[in-house]
PDB file of N, CA and C in Angstrom:
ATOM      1  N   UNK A   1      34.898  33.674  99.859  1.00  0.00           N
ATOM      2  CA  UNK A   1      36.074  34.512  99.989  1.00  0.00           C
ATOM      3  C   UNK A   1      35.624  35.968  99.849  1.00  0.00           C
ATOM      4  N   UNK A   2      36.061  36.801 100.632  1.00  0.00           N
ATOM      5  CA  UNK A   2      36.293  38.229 100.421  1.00  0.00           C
ATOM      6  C   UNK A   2      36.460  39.150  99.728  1.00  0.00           C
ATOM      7  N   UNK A   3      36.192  40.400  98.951  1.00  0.00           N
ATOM      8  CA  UNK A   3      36.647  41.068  98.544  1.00  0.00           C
ATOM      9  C   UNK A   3      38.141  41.623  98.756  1.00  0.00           C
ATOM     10  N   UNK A   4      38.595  41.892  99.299  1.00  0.00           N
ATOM     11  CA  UNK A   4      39.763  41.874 100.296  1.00  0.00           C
ATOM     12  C   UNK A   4      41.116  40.859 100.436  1.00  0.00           C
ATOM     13  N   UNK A   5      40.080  40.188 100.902  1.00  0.00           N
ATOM     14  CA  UNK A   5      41.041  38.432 100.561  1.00  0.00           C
ATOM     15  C   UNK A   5      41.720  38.250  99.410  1.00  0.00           C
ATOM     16  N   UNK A   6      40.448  38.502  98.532  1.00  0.00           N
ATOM     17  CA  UNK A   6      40.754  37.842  96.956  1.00  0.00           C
ATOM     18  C   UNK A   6      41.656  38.633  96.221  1.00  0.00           C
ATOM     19  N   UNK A   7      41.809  39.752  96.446  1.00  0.00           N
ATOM     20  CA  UNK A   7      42.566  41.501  96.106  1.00  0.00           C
ATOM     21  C   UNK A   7      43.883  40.720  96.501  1.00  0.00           C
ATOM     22  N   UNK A   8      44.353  40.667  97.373  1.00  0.00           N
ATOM     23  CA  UNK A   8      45.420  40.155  98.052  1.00  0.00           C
ATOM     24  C   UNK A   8      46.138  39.170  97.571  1.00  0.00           C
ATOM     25  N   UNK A   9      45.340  37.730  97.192  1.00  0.00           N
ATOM     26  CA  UNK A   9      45.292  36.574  96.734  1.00  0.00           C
ATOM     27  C   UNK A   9      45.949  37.015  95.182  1.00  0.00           C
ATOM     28  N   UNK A  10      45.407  37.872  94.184  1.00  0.00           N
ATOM     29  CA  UNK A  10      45.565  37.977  93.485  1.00  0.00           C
ATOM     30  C   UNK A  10      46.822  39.093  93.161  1.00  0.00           C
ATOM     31  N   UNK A  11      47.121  39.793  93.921  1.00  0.00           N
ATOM     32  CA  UNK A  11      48.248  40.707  94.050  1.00  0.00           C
ATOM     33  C   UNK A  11      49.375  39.852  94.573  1.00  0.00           C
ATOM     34  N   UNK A  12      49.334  38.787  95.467  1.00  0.00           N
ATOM     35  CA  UNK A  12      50.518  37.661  95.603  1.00  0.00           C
ATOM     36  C   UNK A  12      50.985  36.847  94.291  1.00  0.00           C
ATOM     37  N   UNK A  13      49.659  36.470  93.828  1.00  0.00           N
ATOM     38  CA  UNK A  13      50.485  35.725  92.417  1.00  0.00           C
ATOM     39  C   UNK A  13      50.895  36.781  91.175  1.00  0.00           C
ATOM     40  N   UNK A  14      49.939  38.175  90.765  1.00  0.00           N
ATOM     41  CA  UNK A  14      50.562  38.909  90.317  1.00  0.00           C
ATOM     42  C   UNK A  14      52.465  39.518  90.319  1.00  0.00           C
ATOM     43  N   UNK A  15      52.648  39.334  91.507  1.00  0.00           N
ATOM     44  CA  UNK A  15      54.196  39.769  91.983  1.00  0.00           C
ATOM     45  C   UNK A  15      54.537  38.226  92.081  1.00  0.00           C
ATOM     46  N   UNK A  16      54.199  37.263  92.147  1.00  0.00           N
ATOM     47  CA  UNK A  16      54.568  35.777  92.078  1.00  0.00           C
ATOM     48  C   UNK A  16      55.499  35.786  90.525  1.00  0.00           C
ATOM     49  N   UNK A  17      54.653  36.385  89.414  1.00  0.00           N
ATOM     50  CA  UNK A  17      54.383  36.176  88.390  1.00  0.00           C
ATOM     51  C   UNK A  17      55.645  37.411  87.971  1.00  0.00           C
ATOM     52  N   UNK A  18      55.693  38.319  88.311  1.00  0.00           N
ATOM     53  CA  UNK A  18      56.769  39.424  87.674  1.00  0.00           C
ATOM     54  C   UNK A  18      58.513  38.883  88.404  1.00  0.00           C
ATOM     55  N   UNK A  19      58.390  38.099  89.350  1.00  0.00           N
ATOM     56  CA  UNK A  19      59.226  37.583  89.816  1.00  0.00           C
ATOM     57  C   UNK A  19      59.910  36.044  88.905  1.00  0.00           C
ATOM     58  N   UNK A  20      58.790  35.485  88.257  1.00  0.00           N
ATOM     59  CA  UNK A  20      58.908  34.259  87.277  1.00  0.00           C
ATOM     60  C   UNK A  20      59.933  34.822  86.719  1.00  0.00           C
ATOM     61  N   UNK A  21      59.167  35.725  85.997  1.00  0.00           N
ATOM     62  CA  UNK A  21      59.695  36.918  84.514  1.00  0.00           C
ATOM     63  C   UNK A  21      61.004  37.277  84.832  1.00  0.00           C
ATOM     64  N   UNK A  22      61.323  38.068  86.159  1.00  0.00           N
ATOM     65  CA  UNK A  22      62.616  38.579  86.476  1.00  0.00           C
ATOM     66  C   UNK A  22      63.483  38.212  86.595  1.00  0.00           C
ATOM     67  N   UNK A  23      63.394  37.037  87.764  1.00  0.00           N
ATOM     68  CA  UNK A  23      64.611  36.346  88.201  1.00  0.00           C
ATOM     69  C   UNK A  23      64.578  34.928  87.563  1.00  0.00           C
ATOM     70  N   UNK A  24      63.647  34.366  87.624  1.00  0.00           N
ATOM     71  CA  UNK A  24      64.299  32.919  87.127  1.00  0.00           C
ATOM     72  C   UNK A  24      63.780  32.498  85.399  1.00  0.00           C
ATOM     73  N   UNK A  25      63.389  33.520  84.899  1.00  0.00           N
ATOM     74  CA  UNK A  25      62.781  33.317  83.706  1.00  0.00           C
ATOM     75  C   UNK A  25      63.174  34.374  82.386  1.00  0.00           C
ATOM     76  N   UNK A  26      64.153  35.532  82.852  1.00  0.00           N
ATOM     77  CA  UNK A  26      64.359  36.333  82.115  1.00  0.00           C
ATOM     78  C   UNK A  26      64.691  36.275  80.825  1.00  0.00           C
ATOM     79  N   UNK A  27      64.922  35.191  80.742  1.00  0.00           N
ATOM     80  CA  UNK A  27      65.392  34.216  78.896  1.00  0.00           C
ATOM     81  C   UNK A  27      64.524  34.595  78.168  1.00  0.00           C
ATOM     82  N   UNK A  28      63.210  34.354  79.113  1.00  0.00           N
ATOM     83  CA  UNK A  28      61.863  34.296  78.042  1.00  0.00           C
ATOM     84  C   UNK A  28      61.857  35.376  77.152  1.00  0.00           C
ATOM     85  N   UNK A  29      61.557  35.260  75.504  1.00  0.00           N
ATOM     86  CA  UNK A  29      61.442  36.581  74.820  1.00  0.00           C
ATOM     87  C   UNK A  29      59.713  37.331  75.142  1.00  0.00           C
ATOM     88  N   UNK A  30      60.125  38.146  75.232  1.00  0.00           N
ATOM     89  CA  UNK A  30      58.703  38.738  75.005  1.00  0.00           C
ATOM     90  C   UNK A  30      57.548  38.579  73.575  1.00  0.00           C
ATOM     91  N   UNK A  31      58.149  38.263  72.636  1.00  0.00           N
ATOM     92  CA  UNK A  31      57.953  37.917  71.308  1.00  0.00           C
ATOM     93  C   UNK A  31      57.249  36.290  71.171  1.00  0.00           C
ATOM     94  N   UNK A  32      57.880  35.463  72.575  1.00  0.00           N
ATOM     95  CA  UNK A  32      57.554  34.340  72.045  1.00  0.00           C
ATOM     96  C   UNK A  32      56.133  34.265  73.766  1.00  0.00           C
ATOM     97  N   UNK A  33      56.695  34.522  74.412  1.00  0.00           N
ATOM     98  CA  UNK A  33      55.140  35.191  75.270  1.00  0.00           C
ATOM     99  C   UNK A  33      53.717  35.645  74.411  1.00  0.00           C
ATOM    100  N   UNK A  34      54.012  36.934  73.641  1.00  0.00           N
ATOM    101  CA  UNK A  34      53.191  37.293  72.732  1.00  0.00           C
ATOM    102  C   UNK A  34      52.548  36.160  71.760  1.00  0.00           C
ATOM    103  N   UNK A  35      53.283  35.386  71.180  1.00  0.00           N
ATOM    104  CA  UNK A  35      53.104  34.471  69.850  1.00  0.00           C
ATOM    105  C   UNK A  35      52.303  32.783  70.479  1.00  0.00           C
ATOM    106  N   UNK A  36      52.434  33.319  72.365  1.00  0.00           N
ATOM    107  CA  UNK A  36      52.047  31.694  72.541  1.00  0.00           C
ATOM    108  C   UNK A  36      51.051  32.178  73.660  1.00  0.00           C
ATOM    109  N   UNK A  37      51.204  33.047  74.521  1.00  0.00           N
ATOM    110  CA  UNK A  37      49.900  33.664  75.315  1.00  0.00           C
ATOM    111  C   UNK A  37      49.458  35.001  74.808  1.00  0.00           C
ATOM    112  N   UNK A  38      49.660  35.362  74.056  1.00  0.00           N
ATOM    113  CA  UNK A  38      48.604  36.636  74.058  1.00  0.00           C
ATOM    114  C   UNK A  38      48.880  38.175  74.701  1.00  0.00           C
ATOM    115  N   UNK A  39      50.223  37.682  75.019  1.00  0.00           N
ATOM    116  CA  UNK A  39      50.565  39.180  75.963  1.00  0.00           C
ATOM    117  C   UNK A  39      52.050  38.837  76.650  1.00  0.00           C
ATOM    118  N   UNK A  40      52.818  39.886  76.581  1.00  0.00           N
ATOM    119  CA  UNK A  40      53.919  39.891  77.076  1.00  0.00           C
ATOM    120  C   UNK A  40      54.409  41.318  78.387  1.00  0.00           C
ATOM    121  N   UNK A  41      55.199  41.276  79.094  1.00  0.00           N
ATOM    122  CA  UNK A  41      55.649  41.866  79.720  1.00  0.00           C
ATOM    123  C   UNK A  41      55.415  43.553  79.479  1.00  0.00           C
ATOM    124  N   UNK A  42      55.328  43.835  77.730  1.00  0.00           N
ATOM    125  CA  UNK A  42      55.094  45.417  77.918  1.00  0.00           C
ATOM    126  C   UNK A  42      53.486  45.513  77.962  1.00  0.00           C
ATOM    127  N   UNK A  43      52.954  44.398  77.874  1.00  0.00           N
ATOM    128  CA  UNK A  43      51.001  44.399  78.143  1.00  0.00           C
ATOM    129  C   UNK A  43      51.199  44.517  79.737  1.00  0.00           C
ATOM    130  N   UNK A  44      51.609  43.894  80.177  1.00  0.00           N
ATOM    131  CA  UNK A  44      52.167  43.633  81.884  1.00  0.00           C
ATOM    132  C   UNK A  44      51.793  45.121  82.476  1.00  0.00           C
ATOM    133  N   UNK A  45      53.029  46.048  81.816  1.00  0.00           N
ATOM    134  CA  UNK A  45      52.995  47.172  82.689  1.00  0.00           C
ATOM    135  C   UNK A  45      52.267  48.337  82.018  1.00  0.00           C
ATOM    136  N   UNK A  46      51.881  47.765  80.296  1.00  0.00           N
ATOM    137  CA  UNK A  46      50.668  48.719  79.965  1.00  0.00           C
ATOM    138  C   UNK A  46      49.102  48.671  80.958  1.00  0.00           C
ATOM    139  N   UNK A  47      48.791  47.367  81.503  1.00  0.00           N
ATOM    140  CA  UNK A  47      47.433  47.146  82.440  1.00  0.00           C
ATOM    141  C   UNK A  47      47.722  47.798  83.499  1.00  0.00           C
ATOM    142  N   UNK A  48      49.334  47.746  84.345  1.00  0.00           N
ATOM    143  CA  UNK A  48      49.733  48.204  85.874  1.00  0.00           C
ATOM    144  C   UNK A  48      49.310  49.735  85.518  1.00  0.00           C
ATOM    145  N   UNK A  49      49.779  50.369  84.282  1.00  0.00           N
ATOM    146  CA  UNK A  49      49.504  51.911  84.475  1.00  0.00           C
ATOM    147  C   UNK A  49      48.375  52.166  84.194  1.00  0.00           C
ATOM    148  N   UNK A  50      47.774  51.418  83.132  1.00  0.00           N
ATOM    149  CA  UNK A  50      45.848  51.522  83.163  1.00  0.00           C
ATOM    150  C   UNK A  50      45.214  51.751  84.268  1.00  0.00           C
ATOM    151  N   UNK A  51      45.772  50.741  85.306  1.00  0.00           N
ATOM    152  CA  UNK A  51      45.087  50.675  86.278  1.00  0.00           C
ATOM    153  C   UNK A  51      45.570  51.673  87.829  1.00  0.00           C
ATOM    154  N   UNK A  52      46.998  52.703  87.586  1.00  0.00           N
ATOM    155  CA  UNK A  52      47.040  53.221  88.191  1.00  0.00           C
ATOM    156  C   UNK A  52      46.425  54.651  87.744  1.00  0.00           C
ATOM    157  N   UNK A  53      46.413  54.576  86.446  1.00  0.00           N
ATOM    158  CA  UNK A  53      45.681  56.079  86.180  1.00  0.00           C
ATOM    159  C   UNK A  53      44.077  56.220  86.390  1.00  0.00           C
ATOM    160  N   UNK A  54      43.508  55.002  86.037  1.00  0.00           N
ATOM    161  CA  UNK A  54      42.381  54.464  86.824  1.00  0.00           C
ATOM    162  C   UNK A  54      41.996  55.256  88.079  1.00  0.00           C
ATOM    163  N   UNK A  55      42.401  54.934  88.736  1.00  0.00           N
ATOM    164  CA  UNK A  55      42.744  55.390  90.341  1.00  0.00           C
ATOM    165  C   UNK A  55      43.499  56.375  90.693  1.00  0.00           C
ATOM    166  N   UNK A  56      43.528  57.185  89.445  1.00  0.00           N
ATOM    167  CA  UNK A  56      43.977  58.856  89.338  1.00  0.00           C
ATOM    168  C   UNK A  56      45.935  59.095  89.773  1.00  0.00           C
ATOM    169  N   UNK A  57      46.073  58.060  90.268  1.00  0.00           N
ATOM    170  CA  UNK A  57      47.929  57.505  90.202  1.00  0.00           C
ATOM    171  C   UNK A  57      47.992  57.867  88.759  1.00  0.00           C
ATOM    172  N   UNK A  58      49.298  59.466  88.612  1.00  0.00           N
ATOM    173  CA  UNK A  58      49.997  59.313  87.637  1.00  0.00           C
ATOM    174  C   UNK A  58      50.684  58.653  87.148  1.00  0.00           C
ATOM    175  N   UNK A  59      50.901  58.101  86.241  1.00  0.00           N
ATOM    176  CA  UNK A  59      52.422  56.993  85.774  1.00  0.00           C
ATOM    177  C   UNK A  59      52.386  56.989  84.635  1.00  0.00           C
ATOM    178  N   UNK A  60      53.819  57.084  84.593  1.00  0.00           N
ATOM    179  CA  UNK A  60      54.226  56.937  82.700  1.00  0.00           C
ATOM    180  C   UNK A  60      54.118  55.542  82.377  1.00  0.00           C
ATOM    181  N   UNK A  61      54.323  55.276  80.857  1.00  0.00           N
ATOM    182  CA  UNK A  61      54.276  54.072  80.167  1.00  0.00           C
ATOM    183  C   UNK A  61      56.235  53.557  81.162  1.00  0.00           C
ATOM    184  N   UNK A  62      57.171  54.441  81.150  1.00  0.00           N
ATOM    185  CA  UNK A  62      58.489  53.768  81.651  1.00  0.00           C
ATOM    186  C   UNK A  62      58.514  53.803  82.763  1.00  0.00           C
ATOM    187  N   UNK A  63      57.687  54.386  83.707  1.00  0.00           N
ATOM    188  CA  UNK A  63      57.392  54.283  84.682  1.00  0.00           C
ATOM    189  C   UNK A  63      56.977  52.974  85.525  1.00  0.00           C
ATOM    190  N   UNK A  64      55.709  52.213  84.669  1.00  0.00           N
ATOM    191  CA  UNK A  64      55.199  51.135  84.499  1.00  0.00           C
ATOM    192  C   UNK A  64      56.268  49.939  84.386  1.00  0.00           C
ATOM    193  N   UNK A  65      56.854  50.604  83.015  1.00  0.00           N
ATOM    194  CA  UNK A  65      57.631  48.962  82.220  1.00  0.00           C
ATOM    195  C   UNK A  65      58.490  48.902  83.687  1.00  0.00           C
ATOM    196  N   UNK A  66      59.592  49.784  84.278  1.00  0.00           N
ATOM    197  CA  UNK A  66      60.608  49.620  85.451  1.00  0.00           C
ATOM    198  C   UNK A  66      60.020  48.769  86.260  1.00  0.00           C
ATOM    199  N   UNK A  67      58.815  48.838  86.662  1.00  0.00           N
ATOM    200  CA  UNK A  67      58.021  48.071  88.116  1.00  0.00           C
ATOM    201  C   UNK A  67      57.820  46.756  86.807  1.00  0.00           C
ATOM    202  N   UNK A  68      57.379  46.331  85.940  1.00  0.00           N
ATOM    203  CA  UNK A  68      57.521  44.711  85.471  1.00  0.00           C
ATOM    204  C   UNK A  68      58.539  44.395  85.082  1.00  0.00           C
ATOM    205  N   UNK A  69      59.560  45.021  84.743  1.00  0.00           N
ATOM    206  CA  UNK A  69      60.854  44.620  83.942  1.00  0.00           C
ATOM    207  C   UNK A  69      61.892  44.580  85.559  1.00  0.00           C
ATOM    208  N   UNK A  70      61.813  45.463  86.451  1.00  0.00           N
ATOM    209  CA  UNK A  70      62.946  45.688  87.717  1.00  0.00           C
ATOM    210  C   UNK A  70      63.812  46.318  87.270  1.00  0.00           C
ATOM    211  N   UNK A  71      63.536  47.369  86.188  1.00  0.00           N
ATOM    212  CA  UNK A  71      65.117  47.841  85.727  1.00  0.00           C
ATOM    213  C   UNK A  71      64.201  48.760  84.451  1.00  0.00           C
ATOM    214  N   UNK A  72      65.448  49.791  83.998  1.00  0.00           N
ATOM    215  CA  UNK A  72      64.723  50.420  82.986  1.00  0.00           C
ATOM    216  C   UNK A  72      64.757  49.700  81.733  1.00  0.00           C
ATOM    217  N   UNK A  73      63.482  49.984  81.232  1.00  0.00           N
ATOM    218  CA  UNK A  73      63.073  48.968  79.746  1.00  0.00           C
ATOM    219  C   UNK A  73      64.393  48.356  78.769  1.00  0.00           C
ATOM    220  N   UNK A  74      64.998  49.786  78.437  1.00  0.00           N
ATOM    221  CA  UNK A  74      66.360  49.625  77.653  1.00  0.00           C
ATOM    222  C   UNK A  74      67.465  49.281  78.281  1.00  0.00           C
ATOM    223  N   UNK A  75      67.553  49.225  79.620  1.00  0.00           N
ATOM    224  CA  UNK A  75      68.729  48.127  79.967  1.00  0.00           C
ATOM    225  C   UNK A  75      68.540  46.609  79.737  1.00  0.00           C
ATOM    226  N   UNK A  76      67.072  46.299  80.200  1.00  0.00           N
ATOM    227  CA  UNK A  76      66.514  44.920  79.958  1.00  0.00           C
ATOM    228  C   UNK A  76      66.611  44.730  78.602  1.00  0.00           C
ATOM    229  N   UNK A  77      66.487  45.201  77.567  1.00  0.00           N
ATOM    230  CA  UNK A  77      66.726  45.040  76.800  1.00  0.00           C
ATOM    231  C   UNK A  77      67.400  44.897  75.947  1.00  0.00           C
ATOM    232  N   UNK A  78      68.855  45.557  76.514  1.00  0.00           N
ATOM    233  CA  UNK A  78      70.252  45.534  76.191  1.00  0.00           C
ATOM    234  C   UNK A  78      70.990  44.175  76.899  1.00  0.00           C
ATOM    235  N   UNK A  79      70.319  43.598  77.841  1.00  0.00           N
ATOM    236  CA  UNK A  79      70.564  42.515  78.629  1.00  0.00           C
ATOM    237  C   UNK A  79      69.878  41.104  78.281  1.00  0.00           C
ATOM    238  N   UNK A  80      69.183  40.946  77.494  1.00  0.00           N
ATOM    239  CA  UNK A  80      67.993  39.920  77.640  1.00  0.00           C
ATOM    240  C   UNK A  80      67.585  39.832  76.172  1.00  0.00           C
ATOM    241  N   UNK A  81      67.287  40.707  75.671  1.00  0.00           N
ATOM    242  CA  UNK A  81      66.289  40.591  74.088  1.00  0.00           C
ATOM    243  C   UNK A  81      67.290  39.998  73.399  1.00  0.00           C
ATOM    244  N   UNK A  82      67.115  38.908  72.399  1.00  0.00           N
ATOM    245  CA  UNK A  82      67.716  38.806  71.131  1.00  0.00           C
ATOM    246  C   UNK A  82      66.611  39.069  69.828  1.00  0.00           C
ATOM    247  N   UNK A  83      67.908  39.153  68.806  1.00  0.00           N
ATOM    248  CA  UNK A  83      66.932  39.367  67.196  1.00  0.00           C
ATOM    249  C   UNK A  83      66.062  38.233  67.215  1.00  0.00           C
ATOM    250  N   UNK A  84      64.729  38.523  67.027  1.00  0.00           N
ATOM    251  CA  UNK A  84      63.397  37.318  66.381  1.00  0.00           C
ATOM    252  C   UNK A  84      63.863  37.063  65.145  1.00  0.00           C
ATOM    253  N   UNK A  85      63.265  36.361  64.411  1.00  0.00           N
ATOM    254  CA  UNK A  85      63.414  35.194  63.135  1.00  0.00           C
ATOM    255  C   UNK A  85      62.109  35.989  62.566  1.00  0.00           C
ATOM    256  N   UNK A  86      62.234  36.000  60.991  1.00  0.00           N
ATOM    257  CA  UNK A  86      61.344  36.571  59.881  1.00  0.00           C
ATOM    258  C   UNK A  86      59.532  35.591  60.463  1.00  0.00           C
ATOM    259  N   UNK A  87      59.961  35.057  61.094  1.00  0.00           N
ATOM    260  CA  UNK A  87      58.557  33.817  61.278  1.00  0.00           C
ATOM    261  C   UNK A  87      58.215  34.568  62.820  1.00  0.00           C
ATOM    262  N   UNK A  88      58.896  34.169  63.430  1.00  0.00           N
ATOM    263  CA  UNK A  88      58.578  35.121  64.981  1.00  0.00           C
ATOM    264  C   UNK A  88      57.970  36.404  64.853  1.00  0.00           C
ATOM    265  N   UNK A  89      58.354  37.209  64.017  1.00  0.00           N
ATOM    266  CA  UNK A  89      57.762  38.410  63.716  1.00  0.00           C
ATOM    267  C   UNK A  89      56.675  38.675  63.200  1.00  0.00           C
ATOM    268  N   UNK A  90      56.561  37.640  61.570  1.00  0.00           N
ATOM    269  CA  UNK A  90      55.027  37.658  61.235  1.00  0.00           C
ATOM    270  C   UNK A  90      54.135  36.844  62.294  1.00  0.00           C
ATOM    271  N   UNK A  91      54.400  36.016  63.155  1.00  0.00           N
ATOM    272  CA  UNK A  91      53.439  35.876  64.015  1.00  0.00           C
ATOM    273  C   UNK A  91      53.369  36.936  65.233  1.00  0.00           C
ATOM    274  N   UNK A  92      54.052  37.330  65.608  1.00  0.00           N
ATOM    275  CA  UNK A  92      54.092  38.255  66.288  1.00  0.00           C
ATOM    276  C   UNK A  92      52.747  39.541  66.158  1.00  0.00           C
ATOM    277  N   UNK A  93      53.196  40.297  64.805  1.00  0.00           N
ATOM    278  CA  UNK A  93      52.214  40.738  63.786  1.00  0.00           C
ATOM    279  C   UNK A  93      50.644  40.285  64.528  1.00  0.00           C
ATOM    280  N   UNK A  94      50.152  39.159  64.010  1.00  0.00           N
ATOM    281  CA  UNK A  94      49.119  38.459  64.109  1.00  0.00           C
ATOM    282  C   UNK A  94      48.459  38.449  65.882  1.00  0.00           C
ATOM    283  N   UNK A  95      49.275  38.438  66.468  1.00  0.00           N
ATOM    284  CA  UNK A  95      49.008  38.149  67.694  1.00  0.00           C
ATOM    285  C   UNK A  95      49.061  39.053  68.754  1.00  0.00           C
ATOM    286  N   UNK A  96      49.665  40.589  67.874  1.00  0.00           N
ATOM    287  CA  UNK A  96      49.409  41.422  68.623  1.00  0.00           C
ATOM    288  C   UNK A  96      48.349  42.197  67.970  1.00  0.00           C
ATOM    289  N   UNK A  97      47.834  41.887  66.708  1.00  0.00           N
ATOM    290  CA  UNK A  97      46.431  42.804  66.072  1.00  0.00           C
ATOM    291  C   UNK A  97      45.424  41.852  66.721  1.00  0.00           C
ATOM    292  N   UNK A  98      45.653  40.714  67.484  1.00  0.00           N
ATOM    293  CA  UNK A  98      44.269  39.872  67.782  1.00  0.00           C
ATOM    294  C   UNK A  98      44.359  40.176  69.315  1.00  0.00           C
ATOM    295  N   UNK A  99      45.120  39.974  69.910  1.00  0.00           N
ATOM    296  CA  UNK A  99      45.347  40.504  71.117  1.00  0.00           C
ATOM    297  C   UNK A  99      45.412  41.924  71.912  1.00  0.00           C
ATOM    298  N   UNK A 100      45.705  42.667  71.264  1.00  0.00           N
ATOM    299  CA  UNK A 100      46.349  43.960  71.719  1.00  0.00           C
ATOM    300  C   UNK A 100      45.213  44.804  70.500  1.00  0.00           C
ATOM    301  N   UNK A 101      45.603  44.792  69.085  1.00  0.00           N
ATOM    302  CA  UNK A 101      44.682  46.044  68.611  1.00  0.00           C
ATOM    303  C   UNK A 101      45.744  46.106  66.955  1.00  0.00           C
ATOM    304  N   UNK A 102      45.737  46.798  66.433  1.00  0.00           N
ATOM    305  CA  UNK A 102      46.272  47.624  65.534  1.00  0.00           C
ATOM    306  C   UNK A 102      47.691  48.515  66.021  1.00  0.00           C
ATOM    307  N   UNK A 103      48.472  48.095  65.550  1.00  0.00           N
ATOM    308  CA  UNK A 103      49.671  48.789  66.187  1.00  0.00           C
ATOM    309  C   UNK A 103      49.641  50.582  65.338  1.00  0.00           C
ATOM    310  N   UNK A 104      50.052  51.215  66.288  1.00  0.00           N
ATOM    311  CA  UNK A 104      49.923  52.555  66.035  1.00  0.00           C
ATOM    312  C   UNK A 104      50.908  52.783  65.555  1.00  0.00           C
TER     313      UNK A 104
END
């Protein structure tokens, strides 16, 4: 396979994948994403802007979240998030200092 090809290949299931999230999966918490893979939706569009500033493409962090979320962060969130549980959170905790880093 191609360089090219594979770019492609992988940019279809990428948008395969924000489409899961959007339309038929929006239930999912981001919290329980985090606590069971390692990364949730705001890792999503923290890598999309990594990788557009990368490539000298300005973009904000809400800039980013709009293109994975389809909407601005805090509407999705006014739409979709519920309160986590004292347990969801301390794992949460855990799984974003092993995954992600030290929260700032």
């Amino acid at each position: 396979m191609n360089d090219t090809t594979r770019t492609e290949l992988e940019a279809a299931a990428f948008r395969a994948l924000l489409h899961h999230l959007m339309e038929k999966r929006p239930d999912v918490q981001n919290i329980d994403l985090m606590n069971l893979g390692g990364f949730c939706r705001n890792c999503l569009s923290r890598w999309y802007q990594e990788a557009a500033n990368a490539k000298g493409i300005p973009m904000t962090k809400d800039e980013a979240r709009e293109i994975v979320y389809g909407m601005p962060y805090a509407e999705w969130v006014a739409q979709t998030q519920t309160e986590a549980d004292a347990d969801k959170k301390a794992a949460f905790d855990v799984a974003f200092a092993e995954n992600v880093g030290p929260k700032p």
